[in-house]
PDB file of N, CA and C in Angstrom:
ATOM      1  N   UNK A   1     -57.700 -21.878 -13.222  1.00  0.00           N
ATOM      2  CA  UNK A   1     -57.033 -23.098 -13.663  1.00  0.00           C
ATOM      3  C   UNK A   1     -57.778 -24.278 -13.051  1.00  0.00           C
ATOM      4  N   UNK A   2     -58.055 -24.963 -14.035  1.00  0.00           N
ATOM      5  CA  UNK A   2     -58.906 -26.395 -13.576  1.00  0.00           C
ATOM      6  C   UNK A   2     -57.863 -27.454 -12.518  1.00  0.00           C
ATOM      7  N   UNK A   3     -58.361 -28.094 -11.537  1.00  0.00           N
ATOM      8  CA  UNK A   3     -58.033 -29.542 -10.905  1.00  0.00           C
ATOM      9  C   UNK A   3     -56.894 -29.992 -11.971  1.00  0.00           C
ATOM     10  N   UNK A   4     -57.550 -30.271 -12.951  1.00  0.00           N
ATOM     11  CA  UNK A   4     -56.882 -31.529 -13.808  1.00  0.00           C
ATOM     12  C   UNK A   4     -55.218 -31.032 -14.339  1.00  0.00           C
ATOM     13  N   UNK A   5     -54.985 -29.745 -14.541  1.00  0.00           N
ATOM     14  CA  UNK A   5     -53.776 -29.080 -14.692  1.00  0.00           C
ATOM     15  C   UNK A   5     -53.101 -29.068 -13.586  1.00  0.00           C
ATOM     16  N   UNK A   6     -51.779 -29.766 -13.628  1.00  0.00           N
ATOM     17  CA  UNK A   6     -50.947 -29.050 -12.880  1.00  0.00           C
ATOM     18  C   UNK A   6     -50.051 -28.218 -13.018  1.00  0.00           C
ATOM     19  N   UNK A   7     -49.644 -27.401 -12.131  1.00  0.00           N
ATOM     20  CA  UNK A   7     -48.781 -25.986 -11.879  1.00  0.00           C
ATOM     21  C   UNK A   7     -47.446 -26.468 -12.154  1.00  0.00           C
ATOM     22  N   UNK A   8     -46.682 -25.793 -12.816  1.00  0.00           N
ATOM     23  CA  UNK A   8     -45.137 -26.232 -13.461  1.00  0.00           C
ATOM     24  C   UNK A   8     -44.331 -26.088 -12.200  1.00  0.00           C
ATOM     25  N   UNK A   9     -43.794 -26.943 -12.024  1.00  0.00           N
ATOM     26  CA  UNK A   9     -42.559 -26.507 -10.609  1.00  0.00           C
ATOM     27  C   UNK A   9     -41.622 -25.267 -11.060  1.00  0.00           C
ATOM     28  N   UNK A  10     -42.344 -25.017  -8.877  1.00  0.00           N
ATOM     29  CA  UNK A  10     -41.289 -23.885  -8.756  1.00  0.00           C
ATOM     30  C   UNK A  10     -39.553 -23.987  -9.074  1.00  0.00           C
ATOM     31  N   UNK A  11     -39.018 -23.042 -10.260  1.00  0.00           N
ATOM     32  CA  UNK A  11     -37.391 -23.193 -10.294  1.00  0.00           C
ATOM     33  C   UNK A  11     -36.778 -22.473  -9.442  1.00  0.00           C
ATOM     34  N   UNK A  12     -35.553 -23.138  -9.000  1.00  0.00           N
ATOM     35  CA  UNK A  12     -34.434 -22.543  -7.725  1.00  0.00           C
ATOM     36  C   UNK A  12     -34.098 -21.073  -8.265  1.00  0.00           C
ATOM     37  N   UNK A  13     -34.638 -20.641  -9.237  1.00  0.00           N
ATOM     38  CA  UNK A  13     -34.490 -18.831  -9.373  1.00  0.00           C
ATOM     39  C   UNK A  13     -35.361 -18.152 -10.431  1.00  0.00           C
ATOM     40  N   UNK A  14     -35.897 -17.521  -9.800  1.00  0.00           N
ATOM     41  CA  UNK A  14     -36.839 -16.722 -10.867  1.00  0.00           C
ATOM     42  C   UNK A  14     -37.004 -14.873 -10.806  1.00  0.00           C
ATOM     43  N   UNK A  15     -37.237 -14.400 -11.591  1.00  0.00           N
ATOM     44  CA  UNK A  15     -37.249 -13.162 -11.795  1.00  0.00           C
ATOM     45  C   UNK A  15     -38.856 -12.891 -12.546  1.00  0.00           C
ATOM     46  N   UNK A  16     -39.136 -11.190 -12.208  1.00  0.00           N
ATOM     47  CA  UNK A  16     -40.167 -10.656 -12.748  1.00  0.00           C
ATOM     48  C   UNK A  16     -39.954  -9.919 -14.089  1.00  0.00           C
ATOM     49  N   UNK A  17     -39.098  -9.904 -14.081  1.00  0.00           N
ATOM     50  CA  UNK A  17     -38.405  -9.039 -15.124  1.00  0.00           C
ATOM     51  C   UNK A  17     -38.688  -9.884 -16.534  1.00  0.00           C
ATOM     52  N   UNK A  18     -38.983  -9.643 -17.584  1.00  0.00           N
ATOM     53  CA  UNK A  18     -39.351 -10.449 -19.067  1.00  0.00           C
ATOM     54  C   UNK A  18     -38.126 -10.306 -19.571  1.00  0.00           C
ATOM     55  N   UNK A  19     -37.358  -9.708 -19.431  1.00  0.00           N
ATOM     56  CA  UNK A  19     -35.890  -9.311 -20.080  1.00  0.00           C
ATOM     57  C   UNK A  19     -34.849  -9.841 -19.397  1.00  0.00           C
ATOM     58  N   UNK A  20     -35.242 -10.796 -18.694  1.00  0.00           N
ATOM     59  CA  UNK A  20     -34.279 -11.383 -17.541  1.00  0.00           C
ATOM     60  C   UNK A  20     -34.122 -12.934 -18.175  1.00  0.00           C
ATOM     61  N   UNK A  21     -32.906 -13.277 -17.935  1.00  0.00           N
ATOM     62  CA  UNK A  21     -33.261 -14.605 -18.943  1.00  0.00           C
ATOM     63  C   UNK A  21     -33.592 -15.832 -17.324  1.00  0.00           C
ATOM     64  N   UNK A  22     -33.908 -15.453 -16.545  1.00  0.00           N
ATOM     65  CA  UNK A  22     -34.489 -16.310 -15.477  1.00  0.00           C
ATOM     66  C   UNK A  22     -36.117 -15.763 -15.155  1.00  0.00           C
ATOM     67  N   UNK A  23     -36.378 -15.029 -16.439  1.00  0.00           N
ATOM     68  CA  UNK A  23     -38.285 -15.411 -16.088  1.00  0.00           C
ATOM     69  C   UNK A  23     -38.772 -16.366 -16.799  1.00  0.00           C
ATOM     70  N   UNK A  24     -39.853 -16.669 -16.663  1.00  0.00           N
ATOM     71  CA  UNK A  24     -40.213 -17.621 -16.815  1.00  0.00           C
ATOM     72  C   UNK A  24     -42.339 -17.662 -16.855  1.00  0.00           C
ATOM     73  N   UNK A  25     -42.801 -17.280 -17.930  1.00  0.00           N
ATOM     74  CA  UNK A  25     -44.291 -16.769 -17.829  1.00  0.00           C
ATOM     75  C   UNK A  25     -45.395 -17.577 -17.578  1.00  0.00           C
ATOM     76  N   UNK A  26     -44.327 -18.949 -17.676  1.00  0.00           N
ATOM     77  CA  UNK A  26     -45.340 -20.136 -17.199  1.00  0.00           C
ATOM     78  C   UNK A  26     -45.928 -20.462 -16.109  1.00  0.00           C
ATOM     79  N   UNK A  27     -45.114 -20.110 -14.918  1.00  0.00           N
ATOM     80  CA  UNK A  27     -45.015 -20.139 -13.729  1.00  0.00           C
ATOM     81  C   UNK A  27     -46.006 -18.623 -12.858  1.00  0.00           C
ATOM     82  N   UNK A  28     -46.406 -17.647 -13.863  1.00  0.00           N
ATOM     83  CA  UNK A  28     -46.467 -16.762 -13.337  1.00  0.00           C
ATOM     84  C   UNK A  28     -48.082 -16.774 -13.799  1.00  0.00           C
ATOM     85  N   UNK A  29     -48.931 -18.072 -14.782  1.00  0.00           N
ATOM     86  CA  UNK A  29     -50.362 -17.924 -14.534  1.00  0.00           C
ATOM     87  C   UNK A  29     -50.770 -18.367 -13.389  1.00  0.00           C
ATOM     88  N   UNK A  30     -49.918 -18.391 -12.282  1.00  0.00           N
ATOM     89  CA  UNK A  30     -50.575 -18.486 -10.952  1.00  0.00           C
ATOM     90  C   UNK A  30     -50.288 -17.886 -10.001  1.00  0.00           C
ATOM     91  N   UNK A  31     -50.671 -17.759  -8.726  1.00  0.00           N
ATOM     92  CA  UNK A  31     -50.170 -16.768  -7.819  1.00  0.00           C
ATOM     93  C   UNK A  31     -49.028 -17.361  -7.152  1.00  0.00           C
ATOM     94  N   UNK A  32     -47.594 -16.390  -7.042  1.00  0.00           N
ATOM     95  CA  UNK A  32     -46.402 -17.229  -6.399  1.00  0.00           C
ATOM     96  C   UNK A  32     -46.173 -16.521  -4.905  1.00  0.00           C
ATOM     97  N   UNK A  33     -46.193 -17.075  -3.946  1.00  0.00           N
ATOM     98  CA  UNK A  33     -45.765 -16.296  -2.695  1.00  0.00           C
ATOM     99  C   UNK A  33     -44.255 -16.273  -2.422  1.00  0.00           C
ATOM    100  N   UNK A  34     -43.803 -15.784  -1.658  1.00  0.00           N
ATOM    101  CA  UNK A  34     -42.535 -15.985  -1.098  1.00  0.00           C
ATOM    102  C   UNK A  34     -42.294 -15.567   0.324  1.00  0.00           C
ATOM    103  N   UNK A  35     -41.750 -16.623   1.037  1.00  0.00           N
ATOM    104  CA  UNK A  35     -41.371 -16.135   2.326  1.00  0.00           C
ATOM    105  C   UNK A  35     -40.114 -16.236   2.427  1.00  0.00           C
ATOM    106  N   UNK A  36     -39.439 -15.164   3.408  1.00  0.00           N
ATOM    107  CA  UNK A  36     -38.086 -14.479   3.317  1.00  0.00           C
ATOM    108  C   UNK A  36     -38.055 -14.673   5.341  1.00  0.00           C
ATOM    109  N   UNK A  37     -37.256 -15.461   5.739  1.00  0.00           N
ATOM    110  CA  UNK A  37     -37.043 -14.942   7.058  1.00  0.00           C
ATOM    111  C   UNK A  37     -38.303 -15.461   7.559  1.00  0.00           C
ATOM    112  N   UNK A  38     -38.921 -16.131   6.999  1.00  0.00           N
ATOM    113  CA  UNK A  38     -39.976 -16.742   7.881  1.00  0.00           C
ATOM    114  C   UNK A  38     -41.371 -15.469   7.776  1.00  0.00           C
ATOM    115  N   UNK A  39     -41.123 -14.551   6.970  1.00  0.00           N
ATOM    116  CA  UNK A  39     -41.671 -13.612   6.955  1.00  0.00           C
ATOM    117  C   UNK A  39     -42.423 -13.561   5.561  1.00  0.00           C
ATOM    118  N   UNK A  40     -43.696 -13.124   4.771  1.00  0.00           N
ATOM    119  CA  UNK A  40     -44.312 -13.147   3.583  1.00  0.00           C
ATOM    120  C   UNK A  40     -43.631 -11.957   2.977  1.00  0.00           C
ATOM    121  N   UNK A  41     -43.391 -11.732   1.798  1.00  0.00           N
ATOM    122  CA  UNK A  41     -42.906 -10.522   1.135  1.00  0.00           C
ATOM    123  C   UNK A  41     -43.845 -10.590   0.490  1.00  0.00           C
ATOM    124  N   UNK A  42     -44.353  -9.452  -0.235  1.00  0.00           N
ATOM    125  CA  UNK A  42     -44.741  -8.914  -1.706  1.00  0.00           C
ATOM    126  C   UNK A  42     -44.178  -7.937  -2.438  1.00  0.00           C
ATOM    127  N   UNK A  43     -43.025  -7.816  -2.230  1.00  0.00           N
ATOM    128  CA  UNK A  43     -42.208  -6.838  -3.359  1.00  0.00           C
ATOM    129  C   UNK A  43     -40.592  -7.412  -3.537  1.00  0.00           C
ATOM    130  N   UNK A  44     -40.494  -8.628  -3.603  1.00  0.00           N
ATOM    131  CA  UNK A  44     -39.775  -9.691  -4.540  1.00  0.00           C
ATOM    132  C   UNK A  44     -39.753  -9.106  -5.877  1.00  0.00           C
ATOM    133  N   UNK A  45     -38.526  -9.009  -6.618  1.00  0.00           N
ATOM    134  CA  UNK A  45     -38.300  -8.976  -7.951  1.00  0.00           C
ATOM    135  C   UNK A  45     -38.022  -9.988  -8.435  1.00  0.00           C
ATOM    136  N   UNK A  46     -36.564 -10.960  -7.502  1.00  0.00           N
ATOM    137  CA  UNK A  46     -35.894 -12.104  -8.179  1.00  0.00           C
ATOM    138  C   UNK A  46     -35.683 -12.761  -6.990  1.00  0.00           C
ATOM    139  N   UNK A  47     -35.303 -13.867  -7.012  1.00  0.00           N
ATOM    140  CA  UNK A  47     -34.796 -14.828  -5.869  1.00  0.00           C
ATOM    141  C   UNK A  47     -33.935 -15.872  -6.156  1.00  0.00           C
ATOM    142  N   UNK A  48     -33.484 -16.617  -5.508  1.00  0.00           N
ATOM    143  CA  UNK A  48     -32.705 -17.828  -5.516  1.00  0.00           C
ATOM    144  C   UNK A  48     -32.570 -18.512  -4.400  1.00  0.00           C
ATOM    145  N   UNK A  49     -33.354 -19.724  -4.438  1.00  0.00           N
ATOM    146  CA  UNK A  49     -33.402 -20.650  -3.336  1.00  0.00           C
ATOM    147  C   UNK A  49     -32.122 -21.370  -3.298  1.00  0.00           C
ATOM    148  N   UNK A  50     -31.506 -21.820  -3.608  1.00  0.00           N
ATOM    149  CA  UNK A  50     -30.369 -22.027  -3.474  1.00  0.00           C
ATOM    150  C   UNK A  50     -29.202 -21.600  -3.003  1.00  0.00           C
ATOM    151  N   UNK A  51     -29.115 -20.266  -3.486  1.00  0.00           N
ATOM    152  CA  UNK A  51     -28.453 -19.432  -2.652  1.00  0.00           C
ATOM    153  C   UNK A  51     -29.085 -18.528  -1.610  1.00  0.00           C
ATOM    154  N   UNK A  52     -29.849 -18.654  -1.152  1.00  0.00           N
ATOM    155  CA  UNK A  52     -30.595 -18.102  -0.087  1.00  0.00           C
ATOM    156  C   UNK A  52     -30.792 -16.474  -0.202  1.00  0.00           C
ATOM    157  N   UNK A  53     -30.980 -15.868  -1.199  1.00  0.00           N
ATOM    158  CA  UNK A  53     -31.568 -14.604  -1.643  1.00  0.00           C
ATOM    159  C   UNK A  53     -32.433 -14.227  -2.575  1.00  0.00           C
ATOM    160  N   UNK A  54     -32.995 -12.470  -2.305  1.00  0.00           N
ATOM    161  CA  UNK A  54     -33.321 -12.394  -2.770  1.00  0.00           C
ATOM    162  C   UNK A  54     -33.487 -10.443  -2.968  1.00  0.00           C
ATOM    163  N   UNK A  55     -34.208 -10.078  -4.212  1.00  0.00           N
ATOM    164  CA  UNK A  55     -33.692  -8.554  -4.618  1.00  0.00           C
ATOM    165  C   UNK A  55     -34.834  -8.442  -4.727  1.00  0.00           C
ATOM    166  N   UNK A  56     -35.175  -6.794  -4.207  1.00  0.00           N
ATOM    167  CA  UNK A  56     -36.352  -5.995  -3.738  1.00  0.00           C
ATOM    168  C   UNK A  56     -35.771  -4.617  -4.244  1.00  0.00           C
ATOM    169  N   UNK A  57     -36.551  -3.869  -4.584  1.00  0.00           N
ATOM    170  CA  UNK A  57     -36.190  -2.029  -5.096  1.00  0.00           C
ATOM    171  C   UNK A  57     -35.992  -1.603  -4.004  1.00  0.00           C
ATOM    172  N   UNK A  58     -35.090  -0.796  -4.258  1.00  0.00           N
ATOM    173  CA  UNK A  58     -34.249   0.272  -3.402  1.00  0.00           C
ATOM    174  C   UNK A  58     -34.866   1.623  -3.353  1.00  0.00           C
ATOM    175  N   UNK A  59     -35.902   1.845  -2.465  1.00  0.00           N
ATOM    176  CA  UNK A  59     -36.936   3.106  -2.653  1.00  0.00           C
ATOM    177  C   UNK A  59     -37.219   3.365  -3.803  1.00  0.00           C
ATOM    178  N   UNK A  60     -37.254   4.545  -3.966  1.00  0.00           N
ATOM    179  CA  UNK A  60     -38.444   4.893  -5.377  1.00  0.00           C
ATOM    180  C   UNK A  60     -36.791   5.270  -6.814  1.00  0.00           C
ATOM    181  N   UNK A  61     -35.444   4.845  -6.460  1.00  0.00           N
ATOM    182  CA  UNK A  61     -34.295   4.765  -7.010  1.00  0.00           C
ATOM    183  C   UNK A  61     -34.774   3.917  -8.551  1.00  0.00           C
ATOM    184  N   UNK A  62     -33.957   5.117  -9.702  1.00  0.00           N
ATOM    185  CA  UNK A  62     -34.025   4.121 -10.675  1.00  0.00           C
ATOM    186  C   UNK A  62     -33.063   4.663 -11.419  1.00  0.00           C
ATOM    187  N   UNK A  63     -32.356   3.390 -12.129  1.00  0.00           N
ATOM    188  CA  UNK A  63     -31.267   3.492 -13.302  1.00  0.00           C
ATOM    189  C   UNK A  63     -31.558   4.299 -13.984  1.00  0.00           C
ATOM    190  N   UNK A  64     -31.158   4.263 -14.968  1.00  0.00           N
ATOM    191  CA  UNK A  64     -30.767   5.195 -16.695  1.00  0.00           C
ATOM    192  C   UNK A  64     -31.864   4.816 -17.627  1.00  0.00           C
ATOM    193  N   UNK A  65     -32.009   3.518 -17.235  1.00  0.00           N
ATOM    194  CA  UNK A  65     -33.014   3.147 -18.189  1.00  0.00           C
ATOM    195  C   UNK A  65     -35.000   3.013 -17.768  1.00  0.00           C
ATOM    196  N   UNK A  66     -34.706   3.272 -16.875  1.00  0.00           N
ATOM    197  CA  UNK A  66     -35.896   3.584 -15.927  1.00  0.00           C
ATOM    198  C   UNK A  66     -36.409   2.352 -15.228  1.00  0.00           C
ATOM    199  N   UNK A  67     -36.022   1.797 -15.022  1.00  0.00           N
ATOM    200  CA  UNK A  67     -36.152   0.078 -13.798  1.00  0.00           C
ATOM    201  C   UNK A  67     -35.274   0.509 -12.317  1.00  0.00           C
ATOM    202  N   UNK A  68     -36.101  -0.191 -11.371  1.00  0.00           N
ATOM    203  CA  UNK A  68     -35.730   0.228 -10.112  1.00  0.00           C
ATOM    204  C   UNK A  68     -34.287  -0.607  -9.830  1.00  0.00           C
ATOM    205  N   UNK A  69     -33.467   0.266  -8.899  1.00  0.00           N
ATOM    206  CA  UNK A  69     -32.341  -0.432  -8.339  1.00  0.00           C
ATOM    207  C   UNK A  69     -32.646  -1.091  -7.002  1.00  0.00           C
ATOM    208  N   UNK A  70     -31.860  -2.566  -7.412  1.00  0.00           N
ATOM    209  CA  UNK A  70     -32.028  -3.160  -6.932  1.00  0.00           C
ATOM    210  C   UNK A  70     -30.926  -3.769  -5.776  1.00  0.00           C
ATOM    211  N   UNK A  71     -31.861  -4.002  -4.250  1.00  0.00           N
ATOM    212  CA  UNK A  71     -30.943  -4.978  -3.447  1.00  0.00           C
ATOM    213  C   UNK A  71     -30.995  -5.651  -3.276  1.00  0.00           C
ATOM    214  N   UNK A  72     -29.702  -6.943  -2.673  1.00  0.00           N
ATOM    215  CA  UNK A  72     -30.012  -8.035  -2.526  1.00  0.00           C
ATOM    216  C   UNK A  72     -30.259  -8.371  -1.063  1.00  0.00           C
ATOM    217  N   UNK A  73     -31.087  -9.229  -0.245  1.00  0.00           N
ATOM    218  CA  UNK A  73     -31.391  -9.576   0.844  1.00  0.00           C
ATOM    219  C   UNK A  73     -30.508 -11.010   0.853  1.00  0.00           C
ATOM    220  N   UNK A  74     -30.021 -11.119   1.830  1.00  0.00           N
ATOM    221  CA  UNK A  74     -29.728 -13.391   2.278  1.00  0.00           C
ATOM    222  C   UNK A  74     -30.118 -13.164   2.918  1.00  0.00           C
ATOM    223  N   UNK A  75     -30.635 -14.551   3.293  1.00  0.00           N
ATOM    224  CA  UNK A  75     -31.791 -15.455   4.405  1.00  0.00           C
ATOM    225  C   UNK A  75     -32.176 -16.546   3.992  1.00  0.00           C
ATOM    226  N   UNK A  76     -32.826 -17.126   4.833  1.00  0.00           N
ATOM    227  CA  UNK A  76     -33.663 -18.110   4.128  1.00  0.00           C
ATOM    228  C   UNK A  76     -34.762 -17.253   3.249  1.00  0.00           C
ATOM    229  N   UNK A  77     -35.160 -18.526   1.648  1.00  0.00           N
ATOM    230  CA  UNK A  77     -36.059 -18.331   1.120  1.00  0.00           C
ATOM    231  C   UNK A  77     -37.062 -19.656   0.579  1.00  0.00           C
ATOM    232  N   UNK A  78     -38.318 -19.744   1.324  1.00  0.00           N
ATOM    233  CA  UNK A  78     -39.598 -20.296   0.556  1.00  0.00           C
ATOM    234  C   UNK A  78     -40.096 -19.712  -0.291  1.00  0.00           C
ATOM    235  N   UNK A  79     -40.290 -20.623  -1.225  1.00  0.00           N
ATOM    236  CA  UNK A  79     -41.157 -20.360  -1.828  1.00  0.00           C
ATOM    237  C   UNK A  79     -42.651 -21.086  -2.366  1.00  0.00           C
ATOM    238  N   UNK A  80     -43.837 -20.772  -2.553  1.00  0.00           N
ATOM    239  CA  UNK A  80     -44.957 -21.592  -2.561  1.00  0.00           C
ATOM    240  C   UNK A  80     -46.163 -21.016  -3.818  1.00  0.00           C
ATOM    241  N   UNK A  81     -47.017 -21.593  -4.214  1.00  0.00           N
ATOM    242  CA  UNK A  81     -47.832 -20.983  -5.056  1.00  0.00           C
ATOM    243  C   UNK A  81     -48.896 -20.954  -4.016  1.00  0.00           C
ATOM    244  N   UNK A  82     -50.229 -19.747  -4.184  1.00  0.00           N
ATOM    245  CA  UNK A  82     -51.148 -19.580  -3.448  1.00  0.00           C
ATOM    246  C   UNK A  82     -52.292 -19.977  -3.561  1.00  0.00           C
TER     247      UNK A  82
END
């Protein structure tokens, strides 16, 4: 991505999920970090800065429909592009 583009602001909740009506694919031609606890994650599914969480898979656990189950973490959450 060139200088001259800028990156769409980060929204107070986003998901990885395409079937989620809080993704969002615009946001995702760039790299998004997230820190949880003052800590970097990389296995974020969804979040909400606002409400201070966020949902990560529950070991190698999966529904009926074959998507991982999911938990929710609170804490603080940043978030930043990389």
């Amino acid at each position: 991505m060139s200088d001259n583009q800028q990156a769409p602001a980060l929204p107070d909740r986003l998901s990885i999920d395409p079937s989620s009506p809080h993704f969002n694919a615009s946001v995702f031609e760039r790299d998004v970090g997230i820190r949880f606890n003052d800590k970097e994650r990389m296995d974020v599914e969804e979040y909400c800065i606002s409400e201070g969480w966020i949902k990560v898979a529950a070991g190698k656990k999966v529904d009926r429909k074959g998507k991982a189950l999911l938990i929710k973490l609170k804490g603080k959450v940043e978030v930043f592009y990389k």
